[in-house]
N, C-alpha and C. Protein backbone atom coordinates (compact mmCIF):
# COMPACT_ATOMS: atom_id res chain seq x y z
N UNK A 1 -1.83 -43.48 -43.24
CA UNK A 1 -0.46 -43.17 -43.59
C UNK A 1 -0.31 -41.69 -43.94
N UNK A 2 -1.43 -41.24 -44.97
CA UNK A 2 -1.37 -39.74 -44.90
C UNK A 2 -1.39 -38.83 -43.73
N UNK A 3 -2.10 -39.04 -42.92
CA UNK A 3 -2.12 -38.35 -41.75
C UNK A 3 -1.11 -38.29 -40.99
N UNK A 4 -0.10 -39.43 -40.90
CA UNK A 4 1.56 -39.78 -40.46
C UNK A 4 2.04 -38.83 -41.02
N UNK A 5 1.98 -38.78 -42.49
CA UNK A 5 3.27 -37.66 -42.98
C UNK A 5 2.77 -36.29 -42.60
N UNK A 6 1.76 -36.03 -42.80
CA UNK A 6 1.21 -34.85 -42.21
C UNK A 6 1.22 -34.06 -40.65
N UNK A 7 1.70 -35.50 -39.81
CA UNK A 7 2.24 -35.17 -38.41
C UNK A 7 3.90 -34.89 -38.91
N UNK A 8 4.71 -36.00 -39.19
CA UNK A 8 5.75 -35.32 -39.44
C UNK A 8 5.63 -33.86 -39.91
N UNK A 9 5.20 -33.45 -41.05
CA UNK A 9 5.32 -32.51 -41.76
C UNK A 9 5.18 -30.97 -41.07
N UNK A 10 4.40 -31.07 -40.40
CA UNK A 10 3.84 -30.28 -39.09
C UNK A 10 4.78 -29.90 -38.06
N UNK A 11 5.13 -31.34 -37.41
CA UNK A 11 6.40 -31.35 -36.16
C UNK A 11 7.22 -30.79 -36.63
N UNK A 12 7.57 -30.86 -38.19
CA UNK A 12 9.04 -30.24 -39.11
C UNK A 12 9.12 -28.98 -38.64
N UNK A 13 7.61 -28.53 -39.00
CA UNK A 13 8.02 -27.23 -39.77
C UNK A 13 7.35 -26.14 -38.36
N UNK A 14 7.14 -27.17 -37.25
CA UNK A 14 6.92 -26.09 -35.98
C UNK A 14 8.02 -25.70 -35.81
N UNK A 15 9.28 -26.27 -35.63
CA UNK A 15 10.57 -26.09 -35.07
C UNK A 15 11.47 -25.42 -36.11
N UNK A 16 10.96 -24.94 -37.23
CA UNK A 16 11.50 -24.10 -37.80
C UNK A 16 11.14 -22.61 -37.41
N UNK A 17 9.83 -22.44 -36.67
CA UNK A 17 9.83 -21.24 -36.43
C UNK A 17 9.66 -20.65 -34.83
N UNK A 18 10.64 -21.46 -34.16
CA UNK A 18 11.18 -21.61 -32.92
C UNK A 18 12.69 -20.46 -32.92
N UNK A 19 12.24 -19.59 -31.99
CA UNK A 19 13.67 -19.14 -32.28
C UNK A 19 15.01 -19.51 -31.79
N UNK A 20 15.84 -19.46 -32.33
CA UNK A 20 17.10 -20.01 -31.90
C UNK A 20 17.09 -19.25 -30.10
N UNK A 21 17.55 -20.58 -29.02
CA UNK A 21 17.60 -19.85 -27.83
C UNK A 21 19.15 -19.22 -27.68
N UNK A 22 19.50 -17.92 -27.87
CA UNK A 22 20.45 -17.32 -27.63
C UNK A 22 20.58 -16.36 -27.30
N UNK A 23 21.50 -16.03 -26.18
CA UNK A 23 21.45 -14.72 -24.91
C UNK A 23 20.74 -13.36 -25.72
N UNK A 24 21.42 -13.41 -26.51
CA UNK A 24 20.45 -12.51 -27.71
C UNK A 24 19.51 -12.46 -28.18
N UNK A 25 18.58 -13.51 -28.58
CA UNK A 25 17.25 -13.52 -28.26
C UNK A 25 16.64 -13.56 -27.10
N UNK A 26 17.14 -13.85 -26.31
CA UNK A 26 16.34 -14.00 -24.84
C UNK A 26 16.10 -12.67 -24.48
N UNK A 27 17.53 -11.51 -24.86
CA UNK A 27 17.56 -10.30 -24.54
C UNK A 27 16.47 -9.55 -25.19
N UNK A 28 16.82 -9.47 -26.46
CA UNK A 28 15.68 -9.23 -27.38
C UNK A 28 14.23 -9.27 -26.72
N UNK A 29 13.80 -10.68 -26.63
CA UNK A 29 12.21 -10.75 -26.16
C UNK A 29 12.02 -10.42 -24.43
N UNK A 30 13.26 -10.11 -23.84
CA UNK A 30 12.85 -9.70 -22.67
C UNK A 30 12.87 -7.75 -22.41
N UNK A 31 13.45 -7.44 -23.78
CA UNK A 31 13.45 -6.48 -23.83
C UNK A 31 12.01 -5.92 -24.04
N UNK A 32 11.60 -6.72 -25.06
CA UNK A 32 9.65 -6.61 -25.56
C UNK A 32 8.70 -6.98 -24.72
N UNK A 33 9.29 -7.75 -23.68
CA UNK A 33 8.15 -8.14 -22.56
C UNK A 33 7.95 -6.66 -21.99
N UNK A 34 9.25 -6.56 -21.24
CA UNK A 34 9.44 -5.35 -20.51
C UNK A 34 9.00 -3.45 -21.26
N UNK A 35 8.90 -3.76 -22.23
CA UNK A 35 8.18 -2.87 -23.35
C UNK A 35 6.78 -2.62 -22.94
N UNK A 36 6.42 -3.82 -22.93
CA UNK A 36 4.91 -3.81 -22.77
C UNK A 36 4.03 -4.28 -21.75
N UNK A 37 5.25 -4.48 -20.47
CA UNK A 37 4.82 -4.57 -19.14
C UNK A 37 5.89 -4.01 -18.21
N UNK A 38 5.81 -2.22 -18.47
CA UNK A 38 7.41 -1.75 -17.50
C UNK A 38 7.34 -2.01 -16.13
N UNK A 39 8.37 -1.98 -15.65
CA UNK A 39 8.10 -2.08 -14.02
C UNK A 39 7.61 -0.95 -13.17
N UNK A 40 7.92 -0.01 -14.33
CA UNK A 40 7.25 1.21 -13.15
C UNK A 40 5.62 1.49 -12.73
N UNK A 41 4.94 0.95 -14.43
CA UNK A 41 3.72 0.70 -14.38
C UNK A 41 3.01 -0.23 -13.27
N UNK A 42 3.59 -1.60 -13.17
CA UNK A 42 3.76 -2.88 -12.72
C UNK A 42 3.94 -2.50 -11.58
N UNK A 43 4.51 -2.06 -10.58
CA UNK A 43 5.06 -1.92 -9.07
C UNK A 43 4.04 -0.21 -8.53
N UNK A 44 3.54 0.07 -9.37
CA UNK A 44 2.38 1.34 -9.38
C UNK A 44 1.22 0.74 -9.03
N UNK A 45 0.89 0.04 -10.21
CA UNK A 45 -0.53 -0.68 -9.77
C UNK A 45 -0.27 -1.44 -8.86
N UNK A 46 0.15 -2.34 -8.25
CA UNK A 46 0.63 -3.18 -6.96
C UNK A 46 0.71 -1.96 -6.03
N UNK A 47 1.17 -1.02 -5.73
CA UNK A 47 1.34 0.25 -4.74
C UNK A 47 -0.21 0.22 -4.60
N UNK A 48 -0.63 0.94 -5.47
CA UNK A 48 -2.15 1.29 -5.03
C UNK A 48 -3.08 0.36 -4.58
N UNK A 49 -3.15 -0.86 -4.69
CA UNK A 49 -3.68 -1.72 -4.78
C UNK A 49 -3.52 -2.63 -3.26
N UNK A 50 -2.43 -2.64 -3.11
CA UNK A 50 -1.77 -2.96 -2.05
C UNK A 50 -1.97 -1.94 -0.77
N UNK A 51 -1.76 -0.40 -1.14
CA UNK A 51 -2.10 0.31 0.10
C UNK A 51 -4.00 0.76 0.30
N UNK A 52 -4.42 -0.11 -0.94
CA UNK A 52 -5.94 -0.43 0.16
C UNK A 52 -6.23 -1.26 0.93
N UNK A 53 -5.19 -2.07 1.57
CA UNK A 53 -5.55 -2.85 2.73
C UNK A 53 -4.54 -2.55 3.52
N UNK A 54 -4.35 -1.40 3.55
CA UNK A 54 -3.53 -0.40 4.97
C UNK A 54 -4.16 0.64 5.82
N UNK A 55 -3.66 0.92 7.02
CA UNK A 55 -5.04 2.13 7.30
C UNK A 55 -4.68 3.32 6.37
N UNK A 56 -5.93 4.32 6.64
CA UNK A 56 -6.41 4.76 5.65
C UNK A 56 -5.02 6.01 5.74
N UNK A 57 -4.24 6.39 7.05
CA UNK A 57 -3.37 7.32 6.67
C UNK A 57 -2.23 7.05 6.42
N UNK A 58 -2.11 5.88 6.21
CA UNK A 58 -1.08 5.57 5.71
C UNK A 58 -0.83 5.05 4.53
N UNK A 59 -1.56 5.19 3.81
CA UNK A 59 -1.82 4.77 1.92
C UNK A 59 -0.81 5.80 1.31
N UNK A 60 -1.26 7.06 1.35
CA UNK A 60 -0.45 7.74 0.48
C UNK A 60 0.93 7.89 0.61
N UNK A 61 1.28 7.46 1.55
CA UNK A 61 2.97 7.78 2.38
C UNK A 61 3.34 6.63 1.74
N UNK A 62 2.72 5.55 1.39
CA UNK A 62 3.27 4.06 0.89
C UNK A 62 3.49 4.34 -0.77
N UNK A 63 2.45 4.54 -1.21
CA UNK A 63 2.26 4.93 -2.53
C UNK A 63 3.22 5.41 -3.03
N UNK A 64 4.31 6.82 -2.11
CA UNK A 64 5.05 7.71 -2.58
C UNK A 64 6.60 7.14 -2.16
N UNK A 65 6.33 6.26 -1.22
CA UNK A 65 7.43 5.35 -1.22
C UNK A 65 7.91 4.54 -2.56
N UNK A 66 6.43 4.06 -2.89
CA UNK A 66 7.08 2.55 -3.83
C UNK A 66 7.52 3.82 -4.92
N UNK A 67 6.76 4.84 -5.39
CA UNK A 67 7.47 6.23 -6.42
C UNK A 67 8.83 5.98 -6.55
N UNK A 68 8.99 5.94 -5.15
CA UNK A 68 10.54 6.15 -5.35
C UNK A 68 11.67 5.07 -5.55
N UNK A 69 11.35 3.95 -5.77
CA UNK A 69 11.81 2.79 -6.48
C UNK A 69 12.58 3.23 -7.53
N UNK A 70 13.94 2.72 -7.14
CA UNK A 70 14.64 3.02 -9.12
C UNK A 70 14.38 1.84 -10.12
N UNK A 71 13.19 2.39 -10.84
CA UNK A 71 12.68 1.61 -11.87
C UNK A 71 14.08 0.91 -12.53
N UNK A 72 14.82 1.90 -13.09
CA UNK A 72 16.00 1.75 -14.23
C UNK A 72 16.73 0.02 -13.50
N UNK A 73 16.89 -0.11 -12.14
CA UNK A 73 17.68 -0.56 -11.79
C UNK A 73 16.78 -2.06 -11.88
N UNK A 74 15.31 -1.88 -11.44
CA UNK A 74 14.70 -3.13 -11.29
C UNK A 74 14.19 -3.68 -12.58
N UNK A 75 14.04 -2.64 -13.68
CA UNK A 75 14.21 -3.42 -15.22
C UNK A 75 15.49 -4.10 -15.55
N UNK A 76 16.46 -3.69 -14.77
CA UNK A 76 18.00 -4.26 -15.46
C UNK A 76 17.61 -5.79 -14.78
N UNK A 77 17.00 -5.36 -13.53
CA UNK A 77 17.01 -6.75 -12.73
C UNK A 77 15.99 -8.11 -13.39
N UNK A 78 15.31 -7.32 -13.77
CA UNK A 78 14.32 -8.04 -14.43
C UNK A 78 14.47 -8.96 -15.45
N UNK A 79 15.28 -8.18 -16.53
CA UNK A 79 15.46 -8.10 -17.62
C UNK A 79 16.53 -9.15 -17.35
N UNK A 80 17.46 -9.20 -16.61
CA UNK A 80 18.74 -10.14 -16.25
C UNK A 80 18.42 -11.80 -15.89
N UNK A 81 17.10 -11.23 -14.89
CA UNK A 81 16.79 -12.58 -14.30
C UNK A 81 16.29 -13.05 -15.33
N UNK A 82 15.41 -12.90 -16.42
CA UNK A 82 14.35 -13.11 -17.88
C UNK A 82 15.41 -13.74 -18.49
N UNK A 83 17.01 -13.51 -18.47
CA UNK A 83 17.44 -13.66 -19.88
C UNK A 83 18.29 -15.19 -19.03
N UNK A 84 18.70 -15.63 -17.86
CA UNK A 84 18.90 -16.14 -17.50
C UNK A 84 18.10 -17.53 -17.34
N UNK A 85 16.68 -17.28 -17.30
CA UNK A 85 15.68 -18.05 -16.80
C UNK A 85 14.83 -18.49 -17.59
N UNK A 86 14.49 -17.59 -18.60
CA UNK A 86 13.93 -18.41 -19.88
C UNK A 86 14.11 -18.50 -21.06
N UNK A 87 13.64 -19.24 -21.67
CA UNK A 87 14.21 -19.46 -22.88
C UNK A 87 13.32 -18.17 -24.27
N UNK A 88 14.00 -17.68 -25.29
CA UNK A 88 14.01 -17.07 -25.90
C UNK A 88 12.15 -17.15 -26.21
N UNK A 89 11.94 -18.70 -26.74
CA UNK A 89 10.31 -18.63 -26.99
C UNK A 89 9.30 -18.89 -25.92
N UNK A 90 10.18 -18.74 -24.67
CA UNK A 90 9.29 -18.93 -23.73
C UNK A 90 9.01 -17.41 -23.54
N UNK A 91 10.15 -16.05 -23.64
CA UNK A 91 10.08 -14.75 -23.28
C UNK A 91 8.92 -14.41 -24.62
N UNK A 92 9.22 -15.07 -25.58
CA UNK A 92 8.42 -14.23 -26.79
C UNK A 92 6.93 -14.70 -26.37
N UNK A 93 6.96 -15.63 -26.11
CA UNK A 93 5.10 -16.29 -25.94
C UNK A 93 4.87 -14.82 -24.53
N UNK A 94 5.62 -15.16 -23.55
CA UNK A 94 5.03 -13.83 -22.70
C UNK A 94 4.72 -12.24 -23.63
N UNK A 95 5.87 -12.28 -24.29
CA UNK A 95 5.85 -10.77 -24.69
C UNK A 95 4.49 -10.66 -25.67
N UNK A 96 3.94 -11.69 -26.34
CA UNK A 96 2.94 -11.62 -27.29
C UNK A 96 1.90 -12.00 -26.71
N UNK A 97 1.85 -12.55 -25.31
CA UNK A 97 0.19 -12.69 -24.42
C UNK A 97 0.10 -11.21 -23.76
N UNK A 98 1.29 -10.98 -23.56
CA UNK A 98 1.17 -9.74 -22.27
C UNK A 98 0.86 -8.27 -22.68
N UNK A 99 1.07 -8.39 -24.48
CA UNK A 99 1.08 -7.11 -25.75
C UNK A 99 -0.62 -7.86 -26.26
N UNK A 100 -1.38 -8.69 -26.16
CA UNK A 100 -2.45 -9.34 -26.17
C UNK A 100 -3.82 -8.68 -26.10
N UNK A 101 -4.56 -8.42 -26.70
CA UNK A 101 -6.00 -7.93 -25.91
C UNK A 101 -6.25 -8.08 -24.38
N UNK A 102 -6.45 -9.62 -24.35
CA UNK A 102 -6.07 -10.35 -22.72
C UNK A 102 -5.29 -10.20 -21.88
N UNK A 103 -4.29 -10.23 -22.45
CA UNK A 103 -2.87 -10.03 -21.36
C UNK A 103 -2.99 -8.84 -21.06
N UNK A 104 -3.22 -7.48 -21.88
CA UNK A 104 -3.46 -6.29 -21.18
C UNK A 104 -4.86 -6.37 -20.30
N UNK A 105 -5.77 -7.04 -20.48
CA UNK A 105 -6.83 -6.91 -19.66
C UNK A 105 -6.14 -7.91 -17.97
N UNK A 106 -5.65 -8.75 -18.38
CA UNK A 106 -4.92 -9.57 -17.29
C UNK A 106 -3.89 -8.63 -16.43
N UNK A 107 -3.26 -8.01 -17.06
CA UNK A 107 -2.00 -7.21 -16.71
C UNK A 107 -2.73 -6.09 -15.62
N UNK A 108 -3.78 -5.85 -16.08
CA UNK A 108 -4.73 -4.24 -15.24
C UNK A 108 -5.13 -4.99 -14.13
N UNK A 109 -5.39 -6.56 -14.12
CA UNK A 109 -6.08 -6.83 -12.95
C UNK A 109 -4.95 -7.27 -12.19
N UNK A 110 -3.85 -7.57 -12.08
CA UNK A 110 -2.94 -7.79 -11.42
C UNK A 110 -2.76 -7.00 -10.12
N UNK A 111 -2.43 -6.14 -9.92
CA UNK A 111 -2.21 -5.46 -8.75
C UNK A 111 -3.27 -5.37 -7.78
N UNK A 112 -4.55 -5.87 -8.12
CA UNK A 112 -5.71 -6.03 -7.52
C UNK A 112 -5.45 -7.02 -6.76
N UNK A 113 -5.28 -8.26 -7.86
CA UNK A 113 -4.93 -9.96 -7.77
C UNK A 113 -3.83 -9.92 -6.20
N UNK A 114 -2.70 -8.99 -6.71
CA UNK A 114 -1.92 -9.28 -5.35
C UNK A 114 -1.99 -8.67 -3.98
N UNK A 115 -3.17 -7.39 -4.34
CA UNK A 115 -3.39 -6.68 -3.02
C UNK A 115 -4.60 -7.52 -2.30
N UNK A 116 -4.83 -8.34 -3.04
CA UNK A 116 -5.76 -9.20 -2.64
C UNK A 116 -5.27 -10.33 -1.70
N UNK A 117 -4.27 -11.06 -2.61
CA UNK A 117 -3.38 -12.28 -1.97
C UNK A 117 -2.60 -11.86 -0.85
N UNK A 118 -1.98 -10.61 -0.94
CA UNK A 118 -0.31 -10.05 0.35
C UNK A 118 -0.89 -10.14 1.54
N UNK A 119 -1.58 -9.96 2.04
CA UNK A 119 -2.34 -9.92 3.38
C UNK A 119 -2.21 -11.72 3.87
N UNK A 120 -2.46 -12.54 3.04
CA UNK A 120 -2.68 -13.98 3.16
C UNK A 120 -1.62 -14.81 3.33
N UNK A 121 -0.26 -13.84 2.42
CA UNK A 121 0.70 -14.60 1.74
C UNK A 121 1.72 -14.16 3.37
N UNK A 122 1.31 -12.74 3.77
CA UNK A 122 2.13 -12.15 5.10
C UNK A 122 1.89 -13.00 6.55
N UNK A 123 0.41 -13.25 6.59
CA UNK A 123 -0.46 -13.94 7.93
C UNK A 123 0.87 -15.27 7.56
N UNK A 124 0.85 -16.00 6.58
CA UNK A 124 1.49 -17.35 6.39
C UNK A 124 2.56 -17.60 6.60
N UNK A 125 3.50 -16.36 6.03
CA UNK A 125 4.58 -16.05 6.60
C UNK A 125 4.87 -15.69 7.79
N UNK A 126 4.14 -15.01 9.05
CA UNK A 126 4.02 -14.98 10.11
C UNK A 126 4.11 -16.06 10.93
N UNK A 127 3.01 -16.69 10.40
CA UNK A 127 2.69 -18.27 11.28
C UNK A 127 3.70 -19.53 11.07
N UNK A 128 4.60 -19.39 9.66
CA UNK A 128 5.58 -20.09 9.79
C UNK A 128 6.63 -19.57 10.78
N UNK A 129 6.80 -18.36 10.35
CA UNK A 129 8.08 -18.19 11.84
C UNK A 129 7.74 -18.50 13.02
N UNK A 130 6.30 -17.89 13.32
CA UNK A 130 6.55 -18.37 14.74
C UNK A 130 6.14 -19.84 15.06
N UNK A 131 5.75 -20.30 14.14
CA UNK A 131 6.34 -21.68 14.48
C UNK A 131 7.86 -22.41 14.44
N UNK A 132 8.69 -21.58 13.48
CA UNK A 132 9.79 -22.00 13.71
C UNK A 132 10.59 -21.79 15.00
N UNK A 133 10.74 -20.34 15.35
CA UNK A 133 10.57 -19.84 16.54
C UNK A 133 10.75 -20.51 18.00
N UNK A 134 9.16 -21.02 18.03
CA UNK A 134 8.62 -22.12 18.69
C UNK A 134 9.42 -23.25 19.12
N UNK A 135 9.19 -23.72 17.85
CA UNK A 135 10.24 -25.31 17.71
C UNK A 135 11.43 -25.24 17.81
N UNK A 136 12.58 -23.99 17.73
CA UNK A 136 13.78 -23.74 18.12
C UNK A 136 14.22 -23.32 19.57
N UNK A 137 12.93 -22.70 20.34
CA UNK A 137 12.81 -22.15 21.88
C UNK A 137 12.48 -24.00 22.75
N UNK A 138 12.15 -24.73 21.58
CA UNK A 138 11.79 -25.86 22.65
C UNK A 138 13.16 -27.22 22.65
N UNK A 139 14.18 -26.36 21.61
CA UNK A 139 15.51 -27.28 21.88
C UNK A 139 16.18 -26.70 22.40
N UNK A 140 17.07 -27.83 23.32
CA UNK A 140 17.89 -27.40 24.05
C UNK A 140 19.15 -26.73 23.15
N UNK A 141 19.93 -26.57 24.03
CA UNK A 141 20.90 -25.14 23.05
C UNK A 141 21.95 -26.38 22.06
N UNK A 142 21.98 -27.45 22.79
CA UNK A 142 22.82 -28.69 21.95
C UNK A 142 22.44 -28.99 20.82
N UNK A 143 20.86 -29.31 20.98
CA UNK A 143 20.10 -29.46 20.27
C UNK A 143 19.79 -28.47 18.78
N UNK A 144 20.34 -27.29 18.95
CA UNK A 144 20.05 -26.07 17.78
C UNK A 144 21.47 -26.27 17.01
N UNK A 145 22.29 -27.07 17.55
CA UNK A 145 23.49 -26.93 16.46
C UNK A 145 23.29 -27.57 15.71
């Protein structure tokens, strides 16, 4: 029976320190995510990372492309989609793994992680179209409406 009240007591008092989900907190902790994971950093390491599996003269021309990204515009975007999409303690749990010992060690390997995957994720995307392609060249024109 002790151990009962002691679950209640527990369940109580987790949800007291839940923050209220409101556009304002969401803003708030997506503001702190984005603090401590900017996009300019974020879409940098992905650049470099990404133009090592390009030929070799064409790395730096890519690199100075993604440069020119308007950060300002893709934090608003970010930051918009964040406040829309999750909930206030779902943004804070990111903002406090990603501000983390780990999460910064996680965060550095990222752009590795996806220059690794894009090559895989592009071939897949390839092979679905032209299979769609395919399967649309083999109906008749009645048939595609």
């Amino acid at each position: 029976m002790k151990s009962i009240a002691l679950l209640c007591l527990f369940s109580l008092s987790a949800t007291c320190f839940a923050l209220e989900d409101t556009p304002e907190n969401r803003s708030t902790e997506a503001a702190r995510y984005l603090e401590v994971v900017p996009a300019s950093e974020m879409f940098a390491d992905v650049a470099v990372n990404m133009s090592k599996t390009m030929p070799e003269a064409q790395r730096e021309k890519f690199i100075q492309i993604m440069k020119g990204l308007d950060f300002a515009r893709l934090t608003q975007a970010m930051k918009d989609s964040m406040v829309k999409i999750f909930t206030a303690d779902e943004l804070k749990a990111l903002a406090d793994f990603y501000s983390s010992k780990e999460g910064k060690s996680a965060m550095k390997k990222m752009g590795t992680y996806m220059a690794e995957l894009m090559p895989i994720i592009q071939d897949e995307t390839r092979k679905a179209v032209s299979k769609l392609r395919e399967a649309s060249a083999e109906k008749t024109p009645a048939e595609r409406r």
